[in-house]
Protein backbone atom coordinates (compact mmCIF):
# COMPACT_ATOMS: atom_id res chain seq x y z
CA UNK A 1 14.55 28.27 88.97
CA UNK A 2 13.01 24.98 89.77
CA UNK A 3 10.42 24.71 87.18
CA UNK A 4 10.64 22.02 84.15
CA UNK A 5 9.63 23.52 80.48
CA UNK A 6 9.41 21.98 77.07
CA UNK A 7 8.07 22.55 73.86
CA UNK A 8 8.05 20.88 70.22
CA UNK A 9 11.41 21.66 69.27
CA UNK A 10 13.37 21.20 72.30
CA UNK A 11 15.07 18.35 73.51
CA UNK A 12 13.05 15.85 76.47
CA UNK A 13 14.03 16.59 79.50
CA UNK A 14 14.69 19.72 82.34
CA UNK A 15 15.35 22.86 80.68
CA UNK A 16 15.54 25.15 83.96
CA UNK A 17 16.49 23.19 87.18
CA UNK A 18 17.20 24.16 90.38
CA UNK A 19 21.15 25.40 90.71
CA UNK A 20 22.51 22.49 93.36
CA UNK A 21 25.47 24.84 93.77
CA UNK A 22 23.56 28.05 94.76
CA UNK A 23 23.32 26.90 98.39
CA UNK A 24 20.87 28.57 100.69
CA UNK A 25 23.53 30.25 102.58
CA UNK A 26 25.00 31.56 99.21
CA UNK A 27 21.19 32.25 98.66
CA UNK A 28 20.98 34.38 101.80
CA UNK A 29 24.14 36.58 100.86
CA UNK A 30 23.03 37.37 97.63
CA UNK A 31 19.81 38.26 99.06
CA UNK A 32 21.45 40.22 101.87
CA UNK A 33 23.44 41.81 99.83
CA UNK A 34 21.22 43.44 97.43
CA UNK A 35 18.99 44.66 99.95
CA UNK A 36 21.92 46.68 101.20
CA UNK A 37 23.01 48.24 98.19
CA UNK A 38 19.27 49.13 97.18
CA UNK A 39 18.98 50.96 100.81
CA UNK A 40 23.39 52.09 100.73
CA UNK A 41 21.97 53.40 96.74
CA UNK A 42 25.31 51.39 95.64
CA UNK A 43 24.58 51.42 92.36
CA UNK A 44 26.10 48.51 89.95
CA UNK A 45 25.94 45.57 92.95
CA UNK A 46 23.01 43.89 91.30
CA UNK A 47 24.82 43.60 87.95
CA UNK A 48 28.09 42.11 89.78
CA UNK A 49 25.98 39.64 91.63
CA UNK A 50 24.48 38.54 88.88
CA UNK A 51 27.55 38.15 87.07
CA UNK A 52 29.48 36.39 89.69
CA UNK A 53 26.91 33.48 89.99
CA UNK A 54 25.50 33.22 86.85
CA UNK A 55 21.94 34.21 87.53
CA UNK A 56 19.57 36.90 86.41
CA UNK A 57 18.89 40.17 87.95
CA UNK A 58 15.63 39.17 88.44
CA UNK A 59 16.30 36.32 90.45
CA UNK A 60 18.70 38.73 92.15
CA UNK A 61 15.85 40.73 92.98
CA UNK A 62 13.38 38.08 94.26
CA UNK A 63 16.05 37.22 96.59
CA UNK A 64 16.41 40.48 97.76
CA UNK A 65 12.85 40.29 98.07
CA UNK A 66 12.33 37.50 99.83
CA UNK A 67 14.88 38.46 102.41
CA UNK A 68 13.17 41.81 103.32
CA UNK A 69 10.08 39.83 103.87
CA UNK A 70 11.86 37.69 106.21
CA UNK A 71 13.71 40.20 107.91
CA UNK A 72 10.61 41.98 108.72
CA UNK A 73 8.85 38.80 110.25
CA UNK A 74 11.71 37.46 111.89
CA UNK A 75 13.30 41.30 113.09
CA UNK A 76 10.42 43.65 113.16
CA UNK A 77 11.79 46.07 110.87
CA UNK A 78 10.20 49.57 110.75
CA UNK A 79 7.80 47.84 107.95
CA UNK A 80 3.91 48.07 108.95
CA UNK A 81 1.28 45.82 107.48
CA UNK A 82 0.12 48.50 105.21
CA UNK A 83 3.95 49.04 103.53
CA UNK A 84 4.69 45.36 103.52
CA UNK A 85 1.07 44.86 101.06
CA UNK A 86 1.94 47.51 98.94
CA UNK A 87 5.27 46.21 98.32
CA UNK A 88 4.23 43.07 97.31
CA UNK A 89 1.21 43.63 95.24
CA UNK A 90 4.03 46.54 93.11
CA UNK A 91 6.50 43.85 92.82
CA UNK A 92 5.74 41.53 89.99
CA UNK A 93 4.59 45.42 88.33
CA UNK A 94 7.96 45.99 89.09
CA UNK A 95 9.31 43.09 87.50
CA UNK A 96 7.59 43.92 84.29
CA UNK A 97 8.36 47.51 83.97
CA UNK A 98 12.23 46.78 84.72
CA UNK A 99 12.41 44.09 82.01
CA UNK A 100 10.36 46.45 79.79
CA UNK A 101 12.27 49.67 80.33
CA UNK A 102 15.65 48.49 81.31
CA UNK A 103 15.56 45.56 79.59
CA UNK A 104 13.89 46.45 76.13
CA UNK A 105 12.13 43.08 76.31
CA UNK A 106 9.39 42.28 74.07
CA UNK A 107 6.00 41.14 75.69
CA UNK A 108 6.68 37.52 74.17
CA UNK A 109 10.14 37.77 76.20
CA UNK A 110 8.64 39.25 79.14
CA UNK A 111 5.88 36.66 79.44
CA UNK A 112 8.42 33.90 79.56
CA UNK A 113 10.48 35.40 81.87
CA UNK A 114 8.03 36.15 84.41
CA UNK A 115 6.28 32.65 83.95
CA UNK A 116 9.77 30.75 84.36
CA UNK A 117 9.92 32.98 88.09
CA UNK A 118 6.07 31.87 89.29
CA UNK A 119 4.82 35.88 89.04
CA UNK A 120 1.89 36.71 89.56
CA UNK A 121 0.66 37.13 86.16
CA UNK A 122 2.67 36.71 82.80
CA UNK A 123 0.17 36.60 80.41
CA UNK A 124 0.96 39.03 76.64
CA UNK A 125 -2.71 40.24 76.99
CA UNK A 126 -2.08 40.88 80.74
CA UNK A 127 1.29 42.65 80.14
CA UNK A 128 0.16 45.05 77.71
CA UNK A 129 -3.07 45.94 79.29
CA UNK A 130 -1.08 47.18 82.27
CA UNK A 131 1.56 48.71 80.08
CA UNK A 132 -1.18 51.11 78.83
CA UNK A 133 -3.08 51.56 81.82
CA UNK A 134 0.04 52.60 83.38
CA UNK A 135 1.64 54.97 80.65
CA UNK A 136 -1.74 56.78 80.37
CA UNK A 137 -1.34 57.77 84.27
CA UNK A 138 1.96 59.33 83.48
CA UNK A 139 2.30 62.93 82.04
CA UNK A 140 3.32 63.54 78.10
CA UNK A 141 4.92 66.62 78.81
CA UNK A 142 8.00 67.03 81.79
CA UNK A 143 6.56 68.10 85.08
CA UNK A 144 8.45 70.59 86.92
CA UNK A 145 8.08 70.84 90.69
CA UNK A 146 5.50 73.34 91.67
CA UNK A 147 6.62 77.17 91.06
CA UNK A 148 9.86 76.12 88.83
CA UNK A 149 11.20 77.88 85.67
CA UNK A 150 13.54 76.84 83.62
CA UNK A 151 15.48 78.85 81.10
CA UNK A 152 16.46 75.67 78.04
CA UNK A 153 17.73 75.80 74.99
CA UNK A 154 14.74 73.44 72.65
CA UNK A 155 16.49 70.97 70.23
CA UNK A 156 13.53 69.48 68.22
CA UNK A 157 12.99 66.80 65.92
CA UNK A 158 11.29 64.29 64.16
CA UNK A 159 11.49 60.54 64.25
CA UNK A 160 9.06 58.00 62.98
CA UNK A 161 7.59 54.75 63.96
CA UNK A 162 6.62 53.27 60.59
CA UNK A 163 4.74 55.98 59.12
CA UNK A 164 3.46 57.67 62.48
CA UNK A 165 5.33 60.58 62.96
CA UNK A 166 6.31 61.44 66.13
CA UNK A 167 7.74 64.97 67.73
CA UNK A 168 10.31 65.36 70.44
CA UNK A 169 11.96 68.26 72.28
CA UNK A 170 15.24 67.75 74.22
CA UNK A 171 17.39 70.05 76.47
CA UNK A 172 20.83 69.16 75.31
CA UNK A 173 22.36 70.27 78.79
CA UNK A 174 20.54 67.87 80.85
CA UNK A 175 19.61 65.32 78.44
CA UNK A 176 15.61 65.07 79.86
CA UNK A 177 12.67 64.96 77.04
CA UNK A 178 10.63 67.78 77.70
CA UNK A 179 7.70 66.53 75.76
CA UNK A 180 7.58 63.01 73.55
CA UNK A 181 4.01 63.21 71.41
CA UNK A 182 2.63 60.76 69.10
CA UNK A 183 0.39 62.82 66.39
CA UNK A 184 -1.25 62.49 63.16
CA UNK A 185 0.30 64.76 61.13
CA UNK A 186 4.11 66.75 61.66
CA UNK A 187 2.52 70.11 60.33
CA UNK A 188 3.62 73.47 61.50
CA UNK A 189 0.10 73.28 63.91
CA UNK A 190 0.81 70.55 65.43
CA UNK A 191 4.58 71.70 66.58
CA UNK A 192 3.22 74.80 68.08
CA UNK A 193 1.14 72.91 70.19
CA UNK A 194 3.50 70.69 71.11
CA UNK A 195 6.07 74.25 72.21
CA UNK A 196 3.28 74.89 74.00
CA UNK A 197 2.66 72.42 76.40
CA UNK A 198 6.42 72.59 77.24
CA UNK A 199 6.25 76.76 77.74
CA UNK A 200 3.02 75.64 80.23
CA UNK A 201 5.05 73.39 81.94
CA UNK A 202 7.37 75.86 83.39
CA UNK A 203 10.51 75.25 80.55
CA UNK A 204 11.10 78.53 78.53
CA UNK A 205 12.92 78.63 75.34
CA UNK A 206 16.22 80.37 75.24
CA UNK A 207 16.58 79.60 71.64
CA UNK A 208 15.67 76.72 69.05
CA UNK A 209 18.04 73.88 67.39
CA UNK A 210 16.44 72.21 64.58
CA UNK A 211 16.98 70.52 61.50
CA UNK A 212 15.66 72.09 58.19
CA UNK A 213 12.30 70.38 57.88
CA UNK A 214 9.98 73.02 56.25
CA UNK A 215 7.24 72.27 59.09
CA UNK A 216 10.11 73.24 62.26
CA UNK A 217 10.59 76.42 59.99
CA UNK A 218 6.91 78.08 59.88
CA UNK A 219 6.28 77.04 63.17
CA UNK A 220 9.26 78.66 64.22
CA UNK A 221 8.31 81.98 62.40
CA UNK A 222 4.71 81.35 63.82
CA UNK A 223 5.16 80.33 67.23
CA UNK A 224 8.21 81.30 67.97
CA UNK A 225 9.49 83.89 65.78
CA UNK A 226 10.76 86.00 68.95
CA UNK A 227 13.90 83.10 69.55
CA UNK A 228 16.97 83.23 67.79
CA UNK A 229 16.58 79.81 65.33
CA UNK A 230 20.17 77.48 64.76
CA UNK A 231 20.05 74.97 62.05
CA UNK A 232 21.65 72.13 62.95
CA UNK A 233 24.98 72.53 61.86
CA UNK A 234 25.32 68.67 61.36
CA UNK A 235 22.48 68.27 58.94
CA UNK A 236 23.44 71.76 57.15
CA UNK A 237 26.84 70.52 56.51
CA UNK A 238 28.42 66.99 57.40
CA UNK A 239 24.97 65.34 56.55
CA UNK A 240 25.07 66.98 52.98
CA UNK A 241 28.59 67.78 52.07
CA UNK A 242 30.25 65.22 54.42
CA UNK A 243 29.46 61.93 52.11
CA UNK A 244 31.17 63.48 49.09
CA UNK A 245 34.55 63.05 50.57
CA UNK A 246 33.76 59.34 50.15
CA UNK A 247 32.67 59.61 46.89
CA UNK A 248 35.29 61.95 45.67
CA UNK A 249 37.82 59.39 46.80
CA UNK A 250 36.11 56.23 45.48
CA UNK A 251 36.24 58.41 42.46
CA UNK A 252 40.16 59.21 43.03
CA UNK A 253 41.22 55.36 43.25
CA UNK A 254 38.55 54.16 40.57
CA UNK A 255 40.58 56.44 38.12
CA UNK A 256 43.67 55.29 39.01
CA UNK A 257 43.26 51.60 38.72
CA UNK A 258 42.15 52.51 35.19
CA UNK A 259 45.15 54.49 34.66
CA UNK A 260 46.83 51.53 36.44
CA UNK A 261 45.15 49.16 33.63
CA UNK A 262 45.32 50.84 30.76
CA UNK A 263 49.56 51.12 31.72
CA UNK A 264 49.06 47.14 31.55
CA UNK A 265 47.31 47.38 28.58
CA UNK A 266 50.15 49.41 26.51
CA UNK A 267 53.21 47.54 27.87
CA UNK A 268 51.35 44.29 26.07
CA UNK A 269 51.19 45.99 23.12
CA UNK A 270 53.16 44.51 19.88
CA UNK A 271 52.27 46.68 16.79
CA UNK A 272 53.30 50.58 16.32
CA UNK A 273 49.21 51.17 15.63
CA UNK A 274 47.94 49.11 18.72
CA UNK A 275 50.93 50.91 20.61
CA UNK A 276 49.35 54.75 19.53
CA UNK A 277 45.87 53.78 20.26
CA UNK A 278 46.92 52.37 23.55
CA UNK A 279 49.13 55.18 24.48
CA UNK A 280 46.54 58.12 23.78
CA UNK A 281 44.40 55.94 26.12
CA UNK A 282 46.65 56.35 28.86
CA UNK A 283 47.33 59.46 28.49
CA UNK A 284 43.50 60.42 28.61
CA UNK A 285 43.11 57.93 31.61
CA UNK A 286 46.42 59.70 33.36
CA UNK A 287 44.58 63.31 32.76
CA UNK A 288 40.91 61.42 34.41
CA UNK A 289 43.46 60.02 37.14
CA UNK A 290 45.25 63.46 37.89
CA UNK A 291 41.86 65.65 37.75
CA UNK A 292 39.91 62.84 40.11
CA UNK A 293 42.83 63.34 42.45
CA UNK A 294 42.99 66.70 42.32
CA UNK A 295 39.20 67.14 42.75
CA UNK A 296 39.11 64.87 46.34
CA UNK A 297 42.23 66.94 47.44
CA UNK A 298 40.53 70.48 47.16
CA UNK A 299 37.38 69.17 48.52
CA UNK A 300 39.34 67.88 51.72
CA UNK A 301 40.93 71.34 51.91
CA UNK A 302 37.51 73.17 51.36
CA UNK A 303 35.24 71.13 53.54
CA UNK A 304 38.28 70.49 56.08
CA UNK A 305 38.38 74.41 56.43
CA UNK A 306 34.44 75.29 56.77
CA UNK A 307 34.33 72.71 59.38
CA UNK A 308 37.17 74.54 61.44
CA UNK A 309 35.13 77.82 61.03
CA UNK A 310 32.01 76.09 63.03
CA UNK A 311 34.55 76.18 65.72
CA UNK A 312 33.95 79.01 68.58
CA UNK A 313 37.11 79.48 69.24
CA UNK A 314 40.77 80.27 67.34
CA UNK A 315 44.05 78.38 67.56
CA UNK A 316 44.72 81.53 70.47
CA UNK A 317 41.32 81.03 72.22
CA UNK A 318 40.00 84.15 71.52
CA UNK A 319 36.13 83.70 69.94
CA UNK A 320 35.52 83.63 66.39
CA UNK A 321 33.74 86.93 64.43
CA UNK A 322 30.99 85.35 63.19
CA UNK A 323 30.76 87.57 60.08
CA UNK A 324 34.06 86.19 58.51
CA UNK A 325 33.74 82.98 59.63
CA UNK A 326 30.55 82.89 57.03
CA UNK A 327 32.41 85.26 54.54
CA UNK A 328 35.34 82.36 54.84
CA UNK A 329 32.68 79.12 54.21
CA UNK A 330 30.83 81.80 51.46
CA UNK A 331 33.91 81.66 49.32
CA UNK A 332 34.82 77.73 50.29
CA UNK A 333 31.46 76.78 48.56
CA UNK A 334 31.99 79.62 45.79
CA UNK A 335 35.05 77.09 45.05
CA UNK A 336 33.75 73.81 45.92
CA UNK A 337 30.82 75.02 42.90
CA UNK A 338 34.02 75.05 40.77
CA UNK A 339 35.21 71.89 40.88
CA UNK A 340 32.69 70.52 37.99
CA UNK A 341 30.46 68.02 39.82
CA UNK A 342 26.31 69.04 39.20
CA UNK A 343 25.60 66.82 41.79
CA UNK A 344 28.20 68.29 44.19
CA UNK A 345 26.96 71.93 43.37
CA UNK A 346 23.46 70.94 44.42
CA UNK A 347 24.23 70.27 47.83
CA UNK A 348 26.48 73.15 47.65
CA UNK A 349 23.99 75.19 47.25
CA UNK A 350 21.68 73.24 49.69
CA UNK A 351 24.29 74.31 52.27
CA UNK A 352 24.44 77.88 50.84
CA UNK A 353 20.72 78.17 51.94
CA UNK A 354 21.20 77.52 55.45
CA UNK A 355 24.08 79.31 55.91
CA UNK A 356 22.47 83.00 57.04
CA UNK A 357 21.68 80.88 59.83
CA UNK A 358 23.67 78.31 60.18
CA UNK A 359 26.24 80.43 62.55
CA UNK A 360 23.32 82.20 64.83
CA UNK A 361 25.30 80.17 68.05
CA UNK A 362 27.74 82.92 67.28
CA UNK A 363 25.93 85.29 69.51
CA UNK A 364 25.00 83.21 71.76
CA UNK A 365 29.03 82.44 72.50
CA UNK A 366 29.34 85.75 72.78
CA UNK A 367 27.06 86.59 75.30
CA UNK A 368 28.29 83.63 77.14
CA UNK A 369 31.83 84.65 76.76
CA UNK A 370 31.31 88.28 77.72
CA UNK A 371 29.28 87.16 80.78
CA UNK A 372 32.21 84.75 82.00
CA UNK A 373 35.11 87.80 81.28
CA UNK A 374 33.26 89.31 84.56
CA UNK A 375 32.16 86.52 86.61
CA UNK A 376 36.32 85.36 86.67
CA UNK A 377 39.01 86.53 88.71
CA UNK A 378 41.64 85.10 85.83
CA UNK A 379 43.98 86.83 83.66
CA UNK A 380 42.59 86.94 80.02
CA UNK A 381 45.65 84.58 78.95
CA UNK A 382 44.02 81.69 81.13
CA UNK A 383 40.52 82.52 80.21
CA UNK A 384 41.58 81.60 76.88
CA UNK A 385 43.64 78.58 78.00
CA UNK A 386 40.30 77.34 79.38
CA UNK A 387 37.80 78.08 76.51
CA UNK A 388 40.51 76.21 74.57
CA UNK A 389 40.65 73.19 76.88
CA UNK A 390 36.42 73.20 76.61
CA UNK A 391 37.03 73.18 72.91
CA UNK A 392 39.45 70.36 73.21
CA UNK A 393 37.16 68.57 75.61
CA UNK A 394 33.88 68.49 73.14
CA UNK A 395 36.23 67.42 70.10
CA UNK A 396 36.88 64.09 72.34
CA UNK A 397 33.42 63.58 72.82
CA UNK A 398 32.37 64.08 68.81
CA UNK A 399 36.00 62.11 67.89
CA UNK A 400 35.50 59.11 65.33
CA UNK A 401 38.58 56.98 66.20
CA UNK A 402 40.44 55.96 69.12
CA UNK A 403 43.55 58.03 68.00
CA UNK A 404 41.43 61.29 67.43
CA UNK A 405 40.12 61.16 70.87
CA UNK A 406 43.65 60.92 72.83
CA UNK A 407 44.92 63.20 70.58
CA UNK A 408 41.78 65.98 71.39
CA UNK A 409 42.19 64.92 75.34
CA UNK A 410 46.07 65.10 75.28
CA UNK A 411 45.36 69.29 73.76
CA UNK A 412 42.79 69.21 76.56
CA UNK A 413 45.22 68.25 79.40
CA UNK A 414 48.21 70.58 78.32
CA UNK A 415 45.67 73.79 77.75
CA UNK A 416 44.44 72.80 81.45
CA UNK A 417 48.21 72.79 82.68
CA UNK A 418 48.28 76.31 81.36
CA UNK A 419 45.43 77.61 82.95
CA UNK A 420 46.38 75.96 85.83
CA UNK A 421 49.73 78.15 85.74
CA UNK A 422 47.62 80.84 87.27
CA UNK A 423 47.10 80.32 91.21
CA UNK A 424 43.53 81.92 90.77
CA UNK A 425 42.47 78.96 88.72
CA UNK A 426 40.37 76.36 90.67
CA UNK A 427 38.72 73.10 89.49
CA UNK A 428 35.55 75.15 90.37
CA UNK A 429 36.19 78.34 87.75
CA UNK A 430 37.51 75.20 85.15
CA UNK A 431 33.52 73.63 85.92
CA UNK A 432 31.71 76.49 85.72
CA UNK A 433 33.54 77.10 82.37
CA UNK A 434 32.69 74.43 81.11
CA UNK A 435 29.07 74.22 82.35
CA UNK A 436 28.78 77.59 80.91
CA UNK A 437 30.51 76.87 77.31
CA UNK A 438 28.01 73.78 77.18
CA UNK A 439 24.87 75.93 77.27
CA UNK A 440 25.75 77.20 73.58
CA UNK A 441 24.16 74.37 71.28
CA UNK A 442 25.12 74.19 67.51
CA UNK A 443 23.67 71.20 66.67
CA UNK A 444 20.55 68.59 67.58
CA UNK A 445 23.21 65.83 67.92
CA UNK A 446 22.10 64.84 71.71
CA UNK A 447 18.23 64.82 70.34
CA UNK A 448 19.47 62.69 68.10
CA UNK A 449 21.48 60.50 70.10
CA UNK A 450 17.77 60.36 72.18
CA UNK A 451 16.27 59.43 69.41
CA UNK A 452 18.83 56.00 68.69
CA UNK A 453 17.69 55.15 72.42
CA UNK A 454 13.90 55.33 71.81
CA UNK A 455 14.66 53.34 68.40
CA UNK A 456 14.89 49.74 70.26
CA UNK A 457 11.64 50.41 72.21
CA UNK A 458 9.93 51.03 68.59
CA UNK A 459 11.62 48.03 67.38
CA UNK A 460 10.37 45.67 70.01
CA UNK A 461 6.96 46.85 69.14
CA UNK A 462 7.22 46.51 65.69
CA UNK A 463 6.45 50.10 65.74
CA UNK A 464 2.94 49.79 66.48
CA UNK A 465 3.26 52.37 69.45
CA UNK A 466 0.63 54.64 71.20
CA UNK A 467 1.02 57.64 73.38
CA UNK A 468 0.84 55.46 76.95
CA UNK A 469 4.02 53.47 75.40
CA UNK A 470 5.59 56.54 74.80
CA UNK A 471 5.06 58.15 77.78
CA UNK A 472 6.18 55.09 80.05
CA UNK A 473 9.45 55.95 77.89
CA UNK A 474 10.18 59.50 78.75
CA UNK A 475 9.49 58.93 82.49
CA UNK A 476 11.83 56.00 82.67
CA UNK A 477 14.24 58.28 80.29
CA UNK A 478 14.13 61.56 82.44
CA UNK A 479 14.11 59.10 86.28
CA UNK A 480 16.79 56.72 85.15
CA UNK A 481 20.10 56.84 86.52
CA UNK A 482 23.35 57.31 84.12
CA UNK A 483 25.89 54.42 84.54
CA UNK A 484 28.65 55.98 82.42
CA UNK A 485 29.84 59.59 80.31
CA UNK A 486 29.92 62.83 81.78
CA UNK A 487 26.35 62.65 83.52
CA UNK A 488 27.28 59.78 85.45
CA UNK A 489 25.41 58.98 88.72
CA UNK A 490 23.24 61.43 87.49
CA UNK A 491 19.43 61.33 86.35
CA UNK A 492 18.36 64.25 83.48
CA UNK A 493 15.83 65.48 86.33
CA UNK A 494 18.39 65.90 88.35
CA UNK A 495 19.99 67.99 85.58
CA UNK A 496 16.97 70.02 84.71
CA UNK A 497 15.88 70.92 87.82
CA UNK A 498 19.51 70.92 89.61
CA UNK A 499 17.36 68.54 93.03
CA UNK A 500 19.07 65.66 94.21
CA UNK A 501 16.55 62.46 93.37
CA UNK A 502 16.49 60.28 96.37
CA UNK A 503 14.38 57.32 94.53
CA UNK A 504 14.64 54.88 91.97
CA UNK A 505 13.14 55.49 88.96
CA UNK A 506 10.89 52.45 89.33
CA UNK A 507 9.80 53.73 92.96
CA UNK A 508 8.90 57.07 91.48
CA UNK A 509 6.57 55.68 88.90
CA UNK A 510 5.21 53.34 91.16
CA UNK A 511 4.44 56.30 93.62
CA UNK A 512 3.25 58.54 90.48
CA UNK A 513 0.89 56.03 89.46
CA UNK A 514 -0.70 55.38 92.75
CA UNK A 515 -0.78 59.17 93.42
CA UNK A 516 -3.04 59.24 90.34
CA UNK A 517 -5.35 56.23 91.02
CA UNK A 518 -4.46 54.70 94.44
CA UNK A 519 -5.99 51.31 94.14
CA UNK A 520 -4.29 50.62 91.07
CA UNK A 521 -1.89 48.26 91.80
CA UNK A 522 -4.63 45.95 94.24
CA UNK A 523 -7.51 46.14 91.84
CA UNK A 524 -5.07 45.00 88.74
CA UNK A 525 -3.78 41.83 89.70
């Protein structure tokens, strides 16, 4: 924090000085203070320190650091030789990966960060030589602990960095990547491969959730024709239909300040002629004005009322029969195809296509459902109180606005304070509910929501990526810690494999990485 920097286009002078006010005894507390809540596992401390004076969470760390070494010279902790070596030759590793991983740094920014703190080595070259040493020591596939199965549901998709494709399978329950795989070509080949190396990692497929790439289709059929295959009711229908409620109301209000002008238009008429013209003008814009209104309002009704047919459950709870919920959005898009648009009947029938499909979830509900009936010692009238509050409780989660969501949690609350009416009901029947409910998966929304957090690490690498990078990626994804939402204090191995992680992510990848090549950390520096 000392060190003096300056460059062409700065001003003369000290850019980084040493803080006068940070005191040595302030110094000590911070240090002392995030040594205890790394070894309490008091998660958030580092962040407030930081905060509170100002400083980095780097610095925060060095600190913490440099008071462990001195607590072990002056106090004798139980630290040996050995552990105090290793420590030191992980930590400016350490450094790195953080700012990489939890940071999203760039190599440039990484460099300067770890030259402004006197690391070890902060050199661009340096950096990303060790980056892909150390992603090509970790696994591309998730690693189950020895002899474990798990039974997932596969949500699969596509992303791209520039024009390398890359493939990525999700379980939507515990949020971990089950495989993240760079290849050369999305074909149906290379997908089944990719399945593959999941199935021999010990995670079996209870069913698929995909979008409707053509590729995710035959390998389906090929590779896993078996599984029960649901499109991804977001692509099938908001992503196709849902933009023409926008357009049909642009439409609406486009026609209506015509009708507005032309209105103008006639009232500044002063001839009998110019009046007639002007008036059958009007008229014709009033008829444009009345059928552009009328179009948006029976597409709202329509598409309003195939979305509420996606929904499991009634207004009463009770689950939906899947064959008229698809004989009710059969005849909404038999309308919608009347309402005169050729564009608008093109991705009718785009939905149309998907739509033998596009309510397989149906029977997975039902299974659930049935199973639940048996497993609960509730009356049916609170069972449905409770599949209700679930439904009320995902709503929230998917909500757009502010008002949405407090409406869908206030429905939540008051179906909960129905269920709880019955003296059998128990916050742990209401969890296991829910935990239940959430195993039937509709759409790839949480692979794509993976997918938005991989996006910055592309970005930063101007999406010149290789399999190491994207490796380094998952780990850190599947090891990290949640700080907020429903899987708070909660890491998606934990999730997966239902084991309680004792480490840091960072420590685990340190340890994974010397389990695989044990000098690696001494011989790199």
């Amino acid at each position: 924090m000392h060190q003096r920097h300056s460059s062409s286009t700065s001003c003369p002078g000290p850019k980084f000085i040493r803080r006068a006010d940070l005191s040595p005894v302030i110094r000590l507390y911070i240090g002392v203070s995030a040594v205890l809540a790394q070894q309490q596992k008091q998660w958030g401390v580092i962040t407030q320190l930081a905060r509170e004076y100002l400083i980095s969470r780097t610095f925060v760390y060095l600190l913490a650091f440099q008071v462990e070494q001195a607590g072990n010279a002056l106090f004798g902790l139980p630290c040996d030789d050995a552990s105090l070596r290793q420590k030191e030759a992980r930590l400016p590793y350490a450094y790195a990966l953080s700012l990489r991983l939890e940071g999203r740094c760039s190599l440039n920014a990484i460099s300067t960060i770890m030259a402004r703190f006197g690391l070890a080595w902060s050199s661009v070259g340096k950096l990303s030589q060790t980056f892909h040493a150390i992603g090509e020591l970790l696994p591309t596939t998730i690693v189950l602990p020895s002899g474990m199965l798990r039974l997932v549901v596969f949500a699969s998709d596509e992303l791209f960095a520039g024009t390398q494709p890359i493939l990525i399978t999700v379980d939507p329950q515990s949020s971990a990547i089950l495989r993240l795989e760079l290849v050369t070509q999305r074909d149906w080949a290379a997908w089944a491969n990719h399945w593959e190396c999941v199935y021999d990692n010990g995670c079996q497929a209870a069913y698929l959730v995909c979008d409707g790439g053509q590729a995710l289709a035959k390998a389906h059929k090929t590779a896993l024709a078996d599984l029960l295959r649901q499109p991804d009711t977001y692509h099938a229908l908001a992503h196709v239909l849902g933009p023409w409620e926008h357009r049909l109301e642009t439409q609406a209000y486009a026609a209506i300040t015509a009708e507005y002008k032309r209105l103008k238009a006639l009232e500044a008429a002063r001839s009998e002629a110019v009046f007639t013209t002007r008036l059958e003008r009007y008229e014709a814009a009033c008829r444009q004005a009345d059928d552009a209104i009328a179009r948006y309002d029976q597409f709202v009704y329509l598409y309003r009322g195939i979305q509420v047919q996606l929904h499991m459950f009634d207004a009463t709870g009770h689950l939906r029969d899947r064959a008229l919920a698809e004989a009710e959005i059969a005849t909404a898009l038999e309308l919608l195809d009347t309402l005169g648009n050729a564009s608008l009947s093109k991705a009718v029938a785009k939905t149309r296509r998907t739509l033998p499909d596009l309510l397989a979830y149906f029977e997975v509900a039902k299974t659930v459902v049935i199973a639940l009936i048996r497993e609960l010692p509730v009356s049916p009238v609170t069972f449905r109180h409770l599949c209700l509050a679930h439904h009320w409780h995902k709503r929230a989660i998917t909500a757009k606005t502010p008002e949405t969501r407090r409406f869908c949690e206030a429905a939540e609350r008051q179906c909960l304070a129905q269920a709880a009416l019955d003296p059998l009901t128990t916050k742990a029947i209401v969890a296991h509910v829910y935990e239940r409910l959430d195993q039937v998966v509709q759409s790839s929304s949480l692979v794509e929501c993976v997918n938005s957090i991989l996006r910055p690490y592309l970005t930063t690498t101007r999406n010149h990526v290789n399999q190491a990078f994207l490796n380094l990626i998952m780990f850190y994804h599947n090891h990290r810690r949640y700080r907020a939402g429903k899987r708070a204090g909660h890491t998606p191995m934990e999730g997966l494999t239902g084991q309680p992680q004792q480490a840091d992510w960072l420590e685990l990848l340190c340890d994974e990485v010397e389990q695989k090549q044990p000098d690696f950390f001494a011989s790199s520096r």
